[in-house]
Every structure is written in structure tokens, then in C-alpha cells.
C-alpha atoms as a PDB file:
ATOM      1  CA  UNK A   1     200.718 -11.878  65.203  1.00  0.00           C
ATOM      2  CA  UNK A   2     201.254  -9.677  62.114  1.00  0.00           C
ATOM      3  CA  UNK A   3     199.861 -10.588  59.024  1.00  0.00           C
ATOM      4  CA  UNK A   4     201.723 -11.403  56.000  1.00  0.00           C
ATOM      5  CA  UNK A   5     200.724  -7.854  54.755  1.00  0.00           C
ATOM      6  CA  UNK A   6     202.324  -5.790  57.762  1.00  0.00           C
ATOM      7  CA  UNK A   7     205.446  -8.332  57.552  1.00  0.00           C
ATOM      8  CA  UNK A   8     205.852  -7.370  53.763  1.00  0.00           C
ATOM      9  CA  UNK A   9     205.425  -3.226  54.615  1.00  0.00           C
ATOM     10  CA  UNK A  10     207.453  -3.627  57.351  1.00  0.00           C
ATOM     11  CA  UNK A  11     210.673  -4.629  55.395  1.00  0.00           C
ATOM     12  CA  UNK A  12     210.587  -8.256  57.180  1.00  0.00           C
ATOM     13  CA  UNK A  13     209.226 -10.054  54.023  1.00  0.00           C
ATOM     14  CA  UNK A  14     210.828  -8.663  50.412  1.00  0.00           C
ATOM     15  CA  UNK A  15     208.334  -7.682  48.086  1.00  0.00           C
ATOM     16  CA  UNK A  16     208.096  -5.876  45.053  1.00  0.00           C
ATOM     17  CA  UNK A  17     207.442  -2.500  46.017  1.00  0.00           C
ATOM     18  CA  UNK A  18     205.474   0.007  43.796  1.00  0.00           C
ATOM     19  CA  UNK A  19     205.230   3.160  46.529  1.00  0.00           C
ATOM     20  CA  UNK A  20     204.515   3.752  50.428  1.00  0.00           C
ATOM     21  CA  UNK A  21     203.802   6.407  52.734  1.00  0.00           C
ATOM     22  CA  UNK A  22     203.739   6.850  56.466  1.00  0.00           C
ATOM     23  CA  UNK A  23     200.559   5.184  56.100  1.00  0.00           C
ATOM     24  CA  UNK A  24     200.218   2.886  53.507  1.00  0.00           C
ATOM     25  CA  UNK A  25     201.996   0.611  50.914  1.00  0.00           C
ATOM     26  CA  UNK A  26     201.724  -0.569  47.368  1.00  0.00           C
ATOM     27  CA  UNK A  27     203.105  -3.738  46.156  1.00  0.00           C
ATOM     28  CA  UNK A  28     203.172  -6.098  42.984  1.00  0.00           C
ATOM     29  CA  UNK A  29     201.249  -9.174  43.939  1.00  0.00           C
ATOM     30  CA  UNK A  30     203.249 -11.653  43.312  1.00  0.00           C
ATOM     31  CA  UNK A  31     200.344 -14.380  41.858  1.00  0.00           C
ATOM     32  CA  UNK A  32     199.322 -11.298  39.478  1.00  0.00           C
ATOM     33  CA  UNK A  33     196.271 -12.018  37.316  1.00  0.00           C
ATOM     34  CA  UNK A  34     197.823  -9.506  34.852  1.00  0.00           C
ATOM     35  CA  UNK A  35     201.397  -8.040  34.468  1.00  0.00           C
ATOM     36  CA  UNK A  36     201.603  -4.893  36.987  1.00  0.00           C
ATOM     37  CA  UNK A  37     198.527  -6.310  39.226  1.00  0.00           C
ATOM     38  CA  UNK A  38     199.578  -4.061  42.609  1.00  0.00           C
ATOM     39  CA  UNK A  39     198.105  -4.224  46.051  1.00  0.00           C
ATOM     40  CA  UNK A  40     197.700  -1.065  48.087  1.00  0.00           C
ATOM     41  CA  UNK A  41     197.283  -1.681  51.933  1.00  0.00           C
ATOM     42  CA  UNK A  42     197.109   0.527  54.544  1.00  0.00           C
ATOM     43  CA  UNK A  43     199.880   0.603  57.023  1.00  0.00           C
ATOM     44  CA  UNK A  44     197.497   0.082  59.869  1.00  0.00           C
ATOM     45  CA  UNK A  45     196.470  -3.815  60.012  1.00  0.00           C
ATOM     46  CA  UNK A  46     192.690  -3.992  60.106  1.00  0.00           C
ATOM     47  CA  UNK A  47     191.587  -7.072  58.965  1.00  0.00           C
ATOM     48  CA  UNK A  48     187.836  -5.844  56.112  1.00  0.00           C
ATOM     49  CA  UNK A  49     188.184  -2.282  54.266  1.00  0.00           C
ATOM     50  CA  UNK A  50     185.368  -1.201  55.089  1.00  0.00           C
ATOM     51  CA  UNK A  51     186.360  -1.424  59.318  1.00  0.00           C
ATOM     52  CA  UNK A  52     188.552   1.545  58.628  1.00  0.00           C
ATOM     53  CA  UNK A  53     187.423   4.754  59.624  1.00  0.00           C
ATOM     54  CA  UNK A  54     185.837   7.057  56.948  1.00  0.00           C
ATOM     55  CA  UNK A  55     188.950   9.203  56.374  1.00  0.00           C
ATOM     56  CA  UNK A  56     191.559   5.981  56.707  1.00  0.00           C
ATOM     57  CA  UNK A  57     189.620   4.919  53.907  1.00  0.00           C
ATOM     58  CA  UNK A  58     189.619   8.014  51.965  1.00  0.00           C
ATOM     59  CA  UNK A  59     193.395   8.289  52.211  1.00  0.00           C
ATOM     60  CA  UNK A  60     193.864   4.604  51.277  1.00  0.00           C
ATOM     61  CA  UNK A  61     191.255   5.658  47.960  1.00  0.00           C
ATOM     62  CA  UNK A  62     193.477   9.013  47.433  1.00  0.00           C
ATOM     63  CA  UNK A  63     197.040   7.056  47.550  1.00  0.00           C
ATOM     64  CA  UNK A  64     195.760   4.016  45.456  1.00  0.00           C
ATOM     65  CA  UNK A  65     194.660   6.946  42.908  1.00  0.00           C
ATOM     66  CA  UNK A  66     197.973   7.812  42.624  1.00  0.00           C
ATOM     67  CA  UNK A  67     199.313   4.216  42.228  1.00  0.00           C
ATOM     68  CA  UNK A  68     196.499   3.478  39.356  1.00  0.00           C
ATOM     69  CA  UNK A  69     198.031   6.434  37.503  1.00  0.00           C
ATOM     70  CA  UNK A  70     201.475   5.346  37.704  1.00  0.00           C
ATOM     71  CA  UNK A  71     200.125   1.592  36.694  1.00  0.00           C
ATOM     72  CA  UNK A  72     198.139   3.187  33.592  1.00  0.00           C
ATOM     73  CA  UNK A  73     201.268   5.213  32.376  1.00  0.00           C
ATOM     74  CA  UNK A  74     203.430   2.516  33.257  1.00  0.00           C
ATOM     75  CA  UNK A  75     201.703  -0.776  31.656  1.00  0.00           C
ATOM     76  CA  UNK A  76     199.651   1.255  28.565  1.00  0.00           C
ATOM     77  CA  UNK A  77     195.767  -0.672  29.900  1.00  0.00           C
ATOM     78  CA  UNK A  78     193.188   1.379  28.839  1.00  0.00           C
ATOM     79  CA  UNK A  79     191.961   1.225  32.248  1.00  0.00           C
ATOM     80  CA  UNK A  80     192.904   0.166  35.939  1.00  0.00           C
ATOM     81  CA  UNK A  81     190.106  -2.188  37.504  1.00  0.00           C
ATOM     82  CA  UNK A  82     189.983  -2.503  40.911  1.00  0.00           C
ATOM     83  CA  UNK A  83     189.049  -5.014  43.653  1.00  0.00           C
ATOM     84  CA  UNK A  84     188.472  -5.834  47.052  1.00  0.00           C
ATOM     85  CA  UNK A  85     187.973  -9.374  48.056  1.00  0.00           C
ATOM     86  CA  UNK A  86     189.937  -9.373  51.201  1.00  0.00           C
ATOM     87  CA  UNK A  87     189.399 -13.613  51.740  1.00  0.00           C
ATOM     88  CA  UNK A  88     193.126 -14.827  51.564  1.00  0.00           C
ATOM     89  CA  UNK A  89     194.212 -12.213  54.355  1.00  0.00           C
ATOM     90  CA  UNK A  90     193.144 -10.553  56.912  1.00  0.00           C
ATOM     91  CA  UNK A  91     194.601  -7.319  56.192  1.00  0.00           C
ATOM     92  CA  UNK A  92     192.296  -4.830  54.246  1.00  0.00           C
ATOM     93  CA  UNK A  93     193.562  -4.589  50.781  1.00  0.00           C
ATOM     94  CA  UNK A  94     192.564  -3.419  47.140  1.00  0.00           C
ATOM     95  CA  UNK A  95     193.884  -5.147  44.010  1.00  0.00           C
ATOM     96  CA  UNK A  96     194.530  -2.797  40.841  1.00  0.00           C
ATOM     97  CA  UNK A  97     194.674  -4.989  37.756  1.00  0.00           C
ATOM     98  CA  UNK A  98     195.339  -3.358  34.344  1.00  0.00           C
ATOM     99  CA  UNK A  99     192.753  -3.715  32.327  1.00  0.00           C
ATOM    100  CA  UNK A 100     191.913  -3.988  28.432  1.00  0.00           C
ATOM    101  CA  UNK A 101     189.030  -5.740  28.254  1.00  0.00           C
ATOM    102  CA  UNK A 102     187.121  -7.147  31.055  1.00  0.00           C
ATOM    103  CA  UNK A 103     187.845 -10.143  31.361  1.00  0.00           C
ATOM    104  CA  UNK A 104     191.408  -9.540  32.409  1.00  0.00           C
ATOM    105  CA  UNK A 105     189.909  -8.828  35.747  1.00  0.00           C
ATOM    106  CA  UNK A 106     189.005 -12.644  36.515  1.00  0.00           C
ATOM    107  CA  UNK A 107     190.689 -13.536  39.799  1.00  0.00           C
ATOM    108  CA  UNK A 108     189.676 -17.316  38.923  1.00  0.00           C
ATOM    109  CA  UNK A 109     191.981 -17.913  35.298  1.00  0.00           C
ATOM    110  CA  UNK A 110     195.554 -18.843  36.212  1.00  0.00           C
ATOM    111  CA  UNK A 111     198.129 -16.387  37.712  1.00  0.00           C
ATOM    112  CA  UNK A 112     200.692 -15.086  35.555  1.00  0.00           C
ATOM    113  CA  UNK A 113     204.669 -16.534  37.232  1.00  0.00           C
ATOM    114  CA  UNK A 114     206.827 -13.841  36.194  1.00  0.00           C
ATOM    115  CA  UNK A 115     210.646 -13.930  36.261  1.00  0.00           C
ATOM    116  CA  UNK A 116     212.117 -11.503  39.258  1.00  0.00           C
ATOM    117  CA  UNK A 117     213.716  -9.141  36.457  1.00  0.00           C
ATOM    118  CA  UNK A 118     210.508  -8.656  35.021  1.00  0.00           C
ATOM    119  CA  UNK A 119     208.519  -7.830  38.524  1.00  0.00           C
ATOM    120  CA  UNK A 120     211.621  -5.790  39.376  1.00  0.00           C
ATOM    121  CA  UNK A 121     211.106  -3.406  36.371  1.00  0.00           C
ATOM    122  CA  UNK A 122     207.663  -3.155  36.658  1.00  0.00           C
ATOM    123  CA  UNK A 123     207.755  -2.400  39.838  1.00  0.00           C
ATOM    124  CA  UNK A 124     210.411   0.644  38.827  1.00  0.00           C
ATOM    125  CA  UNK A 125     208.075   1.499  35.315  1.00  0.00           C
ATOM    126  CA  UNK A 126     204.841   2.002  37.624  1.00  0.00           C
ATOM    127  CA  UNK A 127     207.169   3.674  40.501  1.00  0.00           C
ATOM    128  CA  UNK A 128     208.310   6.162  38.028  1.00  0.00           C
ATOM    129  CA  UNK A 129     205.000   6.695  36.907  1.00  0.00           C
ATOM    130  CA  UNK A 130     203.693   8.127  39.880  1.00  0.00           C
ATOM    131  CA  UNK A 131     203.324  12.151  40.308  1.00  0.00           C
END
């Protein structure tokens, strides 16, 4: 069965999408530890990062790149942190969290619930961000 992941870049589950690609897709996590916290997945369901071939991986690195400069522009963080814990599901994954100090990148303080108008324009802000 799909995960949750390839239902949501598939179209089958709405989500708040930030950019995609033939191969991969960027999304606003929608428990975000900070406002504009995006996921980047590859379109290709592997379950750990680090099981996708070198140059999957590179491309995933080179898109979410692009995404982290649209989320900087967009949000104003002096910097984009970035994760991979890859527990909750098993679809490989990396979290970009805008970042001012760092402790805003504390998966473990409670998750931000953000109105759907608010996820909707960031979504657009960091979209239109992205060269």
C-alpha cells in the first residue's frame, strides 16, 4: 500500500503544496514546528534516505536547495535548518524548518495549528520564492 506521502504527491490526499517535479514534492507539514516548516520527498517511495541511490539523493539535496531558498525569501529566518528523522513514515523525507535561533528546530515543543488561509499563503509566499 502507498504511504501517506505518495497519497499526498499523488493528488489523492490535499496538502499544502510548496513545489514538485517529475520526481519529487515539497509540502507544508501540516503539525509545523515553525510557520513555513516544508517536507521535500522524493516521488519514488523508499521507505530511509539514505536507501536511495547516490544520485536520487543528490537530486532530492539539489530540489530541496531550491525549496530552502524560496522558504528563506519567503518567511525572512536567518537560516533554513534541516532534518531527517524519517520515524513517523516510511517514506524518506527531509524537514526544512526556518530558523532564527536554534532552538526553533526542536521537533519535541508543541506544533504550531495554523488556520488553512494562513498555510494557503505560505504555501504561495515560499512557492513564489523559488527561482
Amino acid at each position: 500500500m502507498a504511504s501517506i506521502f505518495s497519497r499526498i504527491a499523488n493528488g489523492e490526499i490535499p496538502s499544502y503544496k510548496v513545489a514538485e517535479d517529475d520526481r519529487h514534492y515539497a509540502f507544508l507539514d501540516i503539525n509545523p514546528v515553525a510557520e513555513g516548516h516544508t517536507l521535500v520527498i522524493p516521488r519514488r517511495e523508499v521507505d530511509y534516505l539514505f536507501d536511495l541511490t547516490p544520485d536520487e539523493l543528490a537530486d532530492l539535496m539539489k530540489f530541496a536547495q531550491k525549496v530552502a531558498k524560496g522558504l528563506k525569501a519567503a518567511t525572512g529566518c536567518a537560516r533554513v535548518g534541516v532534518a531527517v528523522i524519517g520515524m513517523d513514515v516510511p517514506h524518506a523525507h527531509i524537514h526544512l524548518v526556518p530558523l532564527n535561533s536554534e532552538g526553533d528546530l526542536d521537533f519535541k515543543k508543541p506544533k504550531l495549528q495554523l488556520p488553512e488561509a494562513e498555510m494557503i499563503h505560505i504555501a504561495a509566499a515560499i512557492n513564489q520564492n523559488i527561482a
